[in-house]
PDB file of N, CA and C in Angstrom:
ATOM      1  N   UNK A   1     101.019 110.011  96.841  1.00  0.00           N
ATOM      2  CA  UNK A   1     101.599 110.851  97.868  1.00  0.00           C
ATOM      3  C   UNK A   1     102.760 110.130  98.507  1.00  0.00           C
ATOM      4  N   UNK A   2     103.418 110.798  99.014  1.00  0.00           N
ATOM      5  CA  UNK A   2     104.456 109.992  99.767  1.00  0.00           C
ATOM      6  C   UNK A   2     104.225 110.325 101.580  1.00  0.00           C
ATOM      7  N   UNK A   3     104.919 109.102 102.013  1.00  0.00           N
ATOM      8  CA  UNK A   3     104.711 109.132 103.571  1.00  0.00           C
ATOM      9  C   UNK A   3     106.475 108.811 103.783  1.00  0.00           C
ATOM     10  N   UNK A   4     106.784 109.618 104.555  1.00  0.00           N
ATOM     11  CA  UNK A   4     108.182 108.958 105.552  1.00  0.00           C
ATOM     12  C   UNK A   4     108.978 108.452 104.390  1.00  0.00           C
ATOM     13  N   UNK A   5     109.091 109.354 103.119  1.00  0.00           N
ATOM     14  CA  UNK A   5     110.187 109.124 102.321  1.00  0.00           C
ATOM     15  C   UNK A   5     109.601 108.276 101.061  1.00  0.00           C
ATOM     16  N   UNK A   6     108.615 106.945 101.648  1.00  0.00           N
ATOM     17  CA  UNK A   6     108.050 106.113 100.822  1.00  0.00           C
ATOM     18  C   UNK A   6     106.621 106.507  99.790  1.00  0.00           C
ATOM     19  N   UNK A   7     106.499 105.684  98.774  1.00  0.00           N
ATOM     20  CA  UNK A   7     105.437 106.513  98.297  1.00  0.00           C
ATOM     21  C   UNK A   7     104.141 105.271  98.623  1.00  0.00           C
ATOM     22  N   UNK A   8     103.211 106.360  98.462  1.00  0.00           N
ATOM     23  CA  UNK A   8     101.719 105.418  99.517  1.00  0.00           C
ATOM     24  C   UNK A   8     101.338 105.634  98.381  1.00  0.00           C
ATOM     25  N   UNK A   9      99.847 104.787  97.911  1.00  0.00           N
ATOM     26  CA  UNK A   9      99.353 104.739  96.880  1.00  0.00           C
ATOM     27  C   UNK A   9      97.826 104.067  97.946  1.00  0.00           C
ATOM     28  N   UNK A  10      96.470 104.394  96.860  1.00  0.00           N
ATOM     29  CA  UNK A  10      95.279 103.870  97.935  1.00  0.00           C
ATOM     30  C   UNK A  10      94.838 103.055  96.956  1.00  0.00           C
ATOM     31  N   UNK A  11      94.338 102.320  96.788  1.00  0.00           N
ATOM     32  CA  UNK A  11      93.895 101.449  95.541  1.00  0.00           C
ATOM     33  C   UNK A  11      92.179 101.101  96.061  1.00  0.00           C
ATOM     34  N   UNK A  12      91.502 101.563  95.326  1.00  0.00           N
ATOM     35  CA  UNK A  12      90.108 101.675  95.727  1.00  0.00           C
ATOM     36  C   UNK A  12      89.550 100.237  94.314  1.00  0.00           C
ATOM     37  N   UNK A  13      88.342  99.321  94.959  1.00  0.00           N
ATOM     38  CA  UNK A  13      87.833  98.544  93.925  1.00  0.00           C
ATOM     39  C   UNK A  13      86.774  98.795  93.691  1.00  0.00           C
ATOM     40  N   UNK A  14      85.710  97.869  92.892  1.00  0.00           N
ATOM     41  CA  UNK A  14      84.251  98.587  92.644  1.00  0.00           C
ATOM     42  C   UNK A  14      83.259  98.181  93.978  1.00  0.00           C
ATOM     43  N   UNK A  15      83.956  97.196  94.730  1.00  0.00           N
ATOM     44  CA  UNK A  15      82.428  96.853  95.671  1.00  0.00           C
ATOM     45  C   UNK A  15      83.868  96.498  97.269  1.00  0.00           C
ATOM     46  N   UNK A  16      83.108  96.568  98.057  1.00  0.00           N
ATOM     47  CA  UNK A  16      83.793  96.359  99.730  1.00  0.00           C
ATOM     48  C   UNK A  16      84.775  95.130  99.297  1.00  0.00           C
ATOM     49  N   UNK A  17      85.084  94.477  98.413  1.00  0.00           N
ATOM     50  CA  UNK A  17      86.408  93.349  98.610  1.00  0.00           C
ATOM     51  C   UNK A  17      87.536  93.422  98.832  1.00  0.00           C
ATOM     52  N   UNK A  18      88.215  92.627  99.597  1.00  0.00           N
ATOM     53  CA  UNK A  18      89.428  93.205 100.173  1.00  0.00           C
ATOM     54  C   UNK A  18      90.602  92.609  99.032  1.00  0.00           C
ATOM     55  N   UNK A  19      91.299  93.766  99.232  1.00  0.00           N
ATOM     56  CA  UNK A  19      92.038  93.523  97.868  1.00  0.00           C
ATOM     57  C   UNK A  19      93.896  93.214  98.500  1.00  0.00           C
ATOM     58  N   UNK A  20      93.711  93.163  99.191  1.00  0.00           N
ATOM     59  CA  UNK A  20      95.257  93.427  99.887  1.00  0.00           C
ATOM     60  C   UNK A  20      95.607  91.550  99.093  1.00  0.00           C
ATOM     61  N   UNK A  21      94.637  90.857  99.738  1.00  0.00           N
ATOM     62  CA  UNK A  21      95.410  89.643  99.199  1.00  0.00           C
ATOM     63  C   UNK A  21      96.241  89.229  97.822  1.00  0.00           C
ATOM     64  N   UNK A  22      95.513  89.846  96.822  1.00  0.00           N
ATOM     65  CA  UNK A  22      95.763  90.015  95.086  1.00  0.00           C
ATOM     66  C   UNK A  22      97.045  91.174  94.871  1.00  0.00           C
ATOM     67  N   UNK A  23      96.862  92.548  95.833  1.00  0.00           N
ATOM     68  CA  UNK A  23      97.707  92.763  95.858  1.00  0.00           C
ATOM     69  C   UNK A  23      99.209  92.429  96.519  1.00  0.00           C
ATOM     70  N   UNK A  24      99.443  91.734  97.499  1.00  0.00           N
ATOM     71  CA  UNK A  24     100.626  91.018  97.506  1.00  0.00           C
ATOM     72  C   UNK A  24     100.773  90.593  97.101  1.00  0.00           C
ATOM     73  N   UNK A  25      99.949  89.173  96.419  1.00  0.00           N
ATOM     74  CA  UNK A  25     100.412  88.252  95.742  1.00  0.00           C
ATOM     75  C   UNK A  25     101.577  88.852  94.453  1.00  0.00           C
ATOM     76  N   UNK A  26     100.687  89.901  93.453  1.00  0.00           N
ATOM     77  CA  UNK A  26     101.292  90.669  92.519  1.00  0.00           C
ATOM     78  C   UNK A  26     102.826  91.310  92.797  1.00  0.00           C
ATOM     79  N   UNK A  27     102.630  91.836  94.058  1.00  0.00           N
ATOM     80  CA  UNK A  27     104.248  92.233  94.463  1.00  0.00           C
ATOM     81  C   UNK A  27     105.142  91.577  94.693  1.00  0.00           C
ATOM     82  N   UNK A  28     104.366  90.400  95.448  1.00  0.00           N
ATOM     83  CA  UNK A  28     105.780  89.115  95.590  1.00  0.00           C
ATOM     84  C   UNK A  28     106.226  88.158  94.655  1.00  0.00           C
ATOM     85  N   UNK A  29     105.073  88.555  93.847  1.00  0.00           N
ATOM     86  CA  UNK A  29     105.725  87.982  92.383  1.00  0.00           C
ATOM     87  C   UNK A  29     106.729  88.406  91.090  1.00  0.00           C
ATOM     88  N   UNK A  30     106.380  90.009  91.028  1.00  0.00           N
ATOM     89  CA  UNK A  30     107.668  91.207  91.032  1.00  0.00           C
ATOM     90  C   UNK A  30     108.331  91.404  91.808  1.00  0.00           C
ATOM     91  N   UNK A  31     108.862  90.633  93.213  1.00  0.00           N
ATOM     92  CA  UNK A  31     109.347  91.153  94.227  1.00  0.00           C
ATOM     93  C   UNK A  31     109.189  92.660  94.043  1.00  0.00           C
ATOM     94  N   UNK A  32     108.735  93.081  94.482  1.00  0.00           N
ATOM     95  CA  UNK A  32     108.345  94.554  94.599  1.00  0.00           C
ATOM     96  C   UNK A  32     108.309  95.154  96.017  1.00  0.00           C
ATOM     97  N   UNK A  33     109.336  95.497  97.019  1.00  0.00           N
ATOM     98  CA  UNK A  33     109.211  95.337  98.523  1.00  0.00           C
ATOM     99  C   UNK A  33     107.381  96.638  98.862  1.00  0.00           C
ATOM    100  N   UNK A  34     106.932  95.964  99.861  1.00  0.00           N
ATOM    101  CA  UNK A  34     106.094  96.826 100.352  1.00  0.00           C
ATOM    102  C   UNK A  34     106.667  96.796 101.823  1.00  0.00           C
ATOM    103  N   UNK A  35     106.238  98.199 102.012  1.00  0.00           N
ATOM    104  CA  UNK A  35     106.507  98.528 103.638  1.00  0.00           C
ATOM    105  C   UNK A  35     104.848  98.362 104.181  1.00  0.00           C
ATOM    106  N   UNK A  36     104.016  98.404 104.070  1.00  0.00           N
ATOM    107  CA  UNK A  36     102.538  98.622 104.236  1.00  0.00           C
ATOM    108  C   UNK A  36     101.350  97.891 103.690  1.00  0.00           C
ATOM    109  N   UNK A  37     100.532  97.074 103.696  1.00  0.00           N
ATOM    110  CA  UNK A  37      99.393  96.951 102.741  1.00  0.00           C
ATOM    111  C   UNK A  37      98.346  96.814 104.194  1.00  0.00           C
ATOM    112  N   UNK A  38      97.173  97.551 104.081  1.00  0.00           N
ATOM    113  CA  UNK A  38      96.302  97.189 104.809  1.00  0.00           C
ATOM    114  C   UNK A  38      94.651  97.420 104.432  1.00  0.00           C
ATOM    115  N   UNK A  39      94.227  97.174 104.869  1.00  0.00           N
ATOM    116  CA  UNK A  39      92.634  97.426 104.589  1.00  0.00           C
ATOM    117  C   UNK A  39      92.087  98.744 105.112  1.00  0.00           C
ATOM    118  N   UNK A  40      91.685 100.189 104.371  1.00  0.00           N
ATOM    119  CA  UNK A  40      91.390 100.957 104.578  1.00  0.00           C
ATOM    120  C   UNK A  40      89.769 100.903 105.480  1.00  0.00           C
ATOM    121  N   UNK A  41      89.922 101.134 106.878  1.00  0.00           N
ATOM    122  CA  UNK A  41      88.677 100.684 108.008  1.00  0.00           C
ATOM    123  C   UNK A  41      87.868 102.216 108.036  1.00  0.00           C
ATOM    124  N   UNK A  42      87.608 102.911 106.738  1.00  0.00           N
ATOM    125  CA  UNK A  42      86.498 104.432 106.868  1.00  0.00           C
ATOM    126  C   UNK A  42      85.007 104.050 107.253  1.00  0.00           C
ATOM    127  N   UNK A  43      84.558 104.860 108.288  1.00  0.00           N
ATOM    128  CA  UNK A  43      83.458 104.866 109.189  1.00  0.00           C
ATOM    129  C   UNK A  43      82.930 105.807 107.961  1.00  0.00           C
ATOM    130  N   UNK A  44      81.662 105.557 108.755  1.00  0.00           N
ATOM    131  CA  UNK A  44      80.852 106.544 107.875  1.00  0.00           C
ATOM    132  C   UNK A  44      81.140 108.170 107.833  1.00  0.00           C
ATOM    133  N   UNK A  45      81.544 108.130 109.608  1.00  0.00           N
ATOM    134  CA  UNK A  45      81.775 109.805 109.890  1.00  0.00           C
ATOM    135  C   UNK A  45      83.144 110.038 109.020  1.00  0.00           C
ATOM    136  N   UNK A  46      83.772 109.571 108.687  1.00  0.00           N
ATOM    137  CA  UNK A  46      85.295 109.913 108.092  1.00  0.00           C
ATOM    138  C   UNK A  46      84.896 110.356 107.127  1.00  0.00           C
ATOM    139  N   UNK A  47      84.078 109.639 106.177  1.00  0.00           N
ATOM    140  CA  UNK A  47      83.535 109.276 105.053  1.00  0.00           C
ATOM    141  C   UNK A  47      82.847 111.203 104.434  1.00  0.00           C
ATOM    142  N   UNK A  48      81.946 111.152 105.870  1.00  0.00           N
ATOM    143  CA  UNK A  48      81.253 112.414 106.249  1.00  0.00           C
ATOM    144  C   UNK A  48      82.123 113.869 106.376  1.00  0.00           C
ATOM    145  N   UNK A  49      82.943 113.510 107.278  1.00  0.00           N
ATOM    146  CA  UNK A  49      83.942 114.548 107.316  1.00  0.00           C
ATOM    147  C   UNK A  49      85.026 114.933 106.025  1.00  0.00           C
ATOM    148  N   UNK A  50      85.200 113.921 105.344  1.00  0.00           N
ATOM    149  CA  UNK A  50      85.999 114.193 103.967  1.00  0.00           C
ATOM    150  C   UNK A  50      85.261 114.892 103.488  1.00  0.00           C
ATOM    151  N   UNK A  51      83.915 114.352 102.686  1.00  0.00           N
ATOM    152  CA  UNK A  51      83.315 115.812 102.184  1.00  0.00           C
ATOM    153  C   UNK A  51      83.213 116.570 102.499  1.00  0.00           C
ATOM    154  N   UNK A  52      82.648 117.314 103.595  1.00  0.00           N
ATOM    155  CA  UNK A  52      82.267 118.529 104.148  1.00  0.00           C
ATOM    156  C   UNK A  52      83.573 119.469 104.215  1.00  0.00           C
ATOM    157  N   UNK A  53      85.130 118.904 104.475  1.00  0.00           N
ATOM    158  CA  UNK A  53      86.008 119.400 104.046  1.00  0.00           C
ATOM    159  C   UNK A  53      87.049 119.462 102.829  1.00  0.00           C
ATOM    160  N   UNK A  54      85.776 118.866 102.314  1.00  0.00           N
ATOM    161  CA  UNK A  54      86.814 119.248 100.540  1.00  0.00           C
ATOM    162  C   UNK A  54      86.780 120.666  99.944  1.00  0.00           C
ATOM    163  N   UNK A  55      87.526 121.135  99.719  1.00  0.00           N
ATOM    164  CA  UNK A  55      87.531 122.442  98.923  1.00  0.00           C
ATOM    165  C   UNK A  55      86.979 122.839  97.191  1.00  0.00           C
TER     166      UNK A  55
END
């Protein structure tokens, strides 16, 4: 999807590890500019509310 012109991407792994570190590393090694990397913080209710409004 894109946000504010840029394109966002979510990168999900198999278990809670935070992946942001591996992923910079990878970009600053392609210099690859990021505007963003952060750790996605979903509560359970988010979690809850996504389903119940999926179509």
């Amino acid at each position: 999807r894109w946000s504010d012109g840029y394109p966002a991407f979510r990168v999900l792994g198999a278990d809670e590890s935070d992946l942001c570190p591996a992923i910079y590393d990878l970009a600053r090694s392609k210099q690859w500019p990021l505007r963003e990397l952060r750790r996605d913080g979903r509560t359970l209710e988010s979690i809850f509310n996504n389903l119940v409004t999926q179509e």
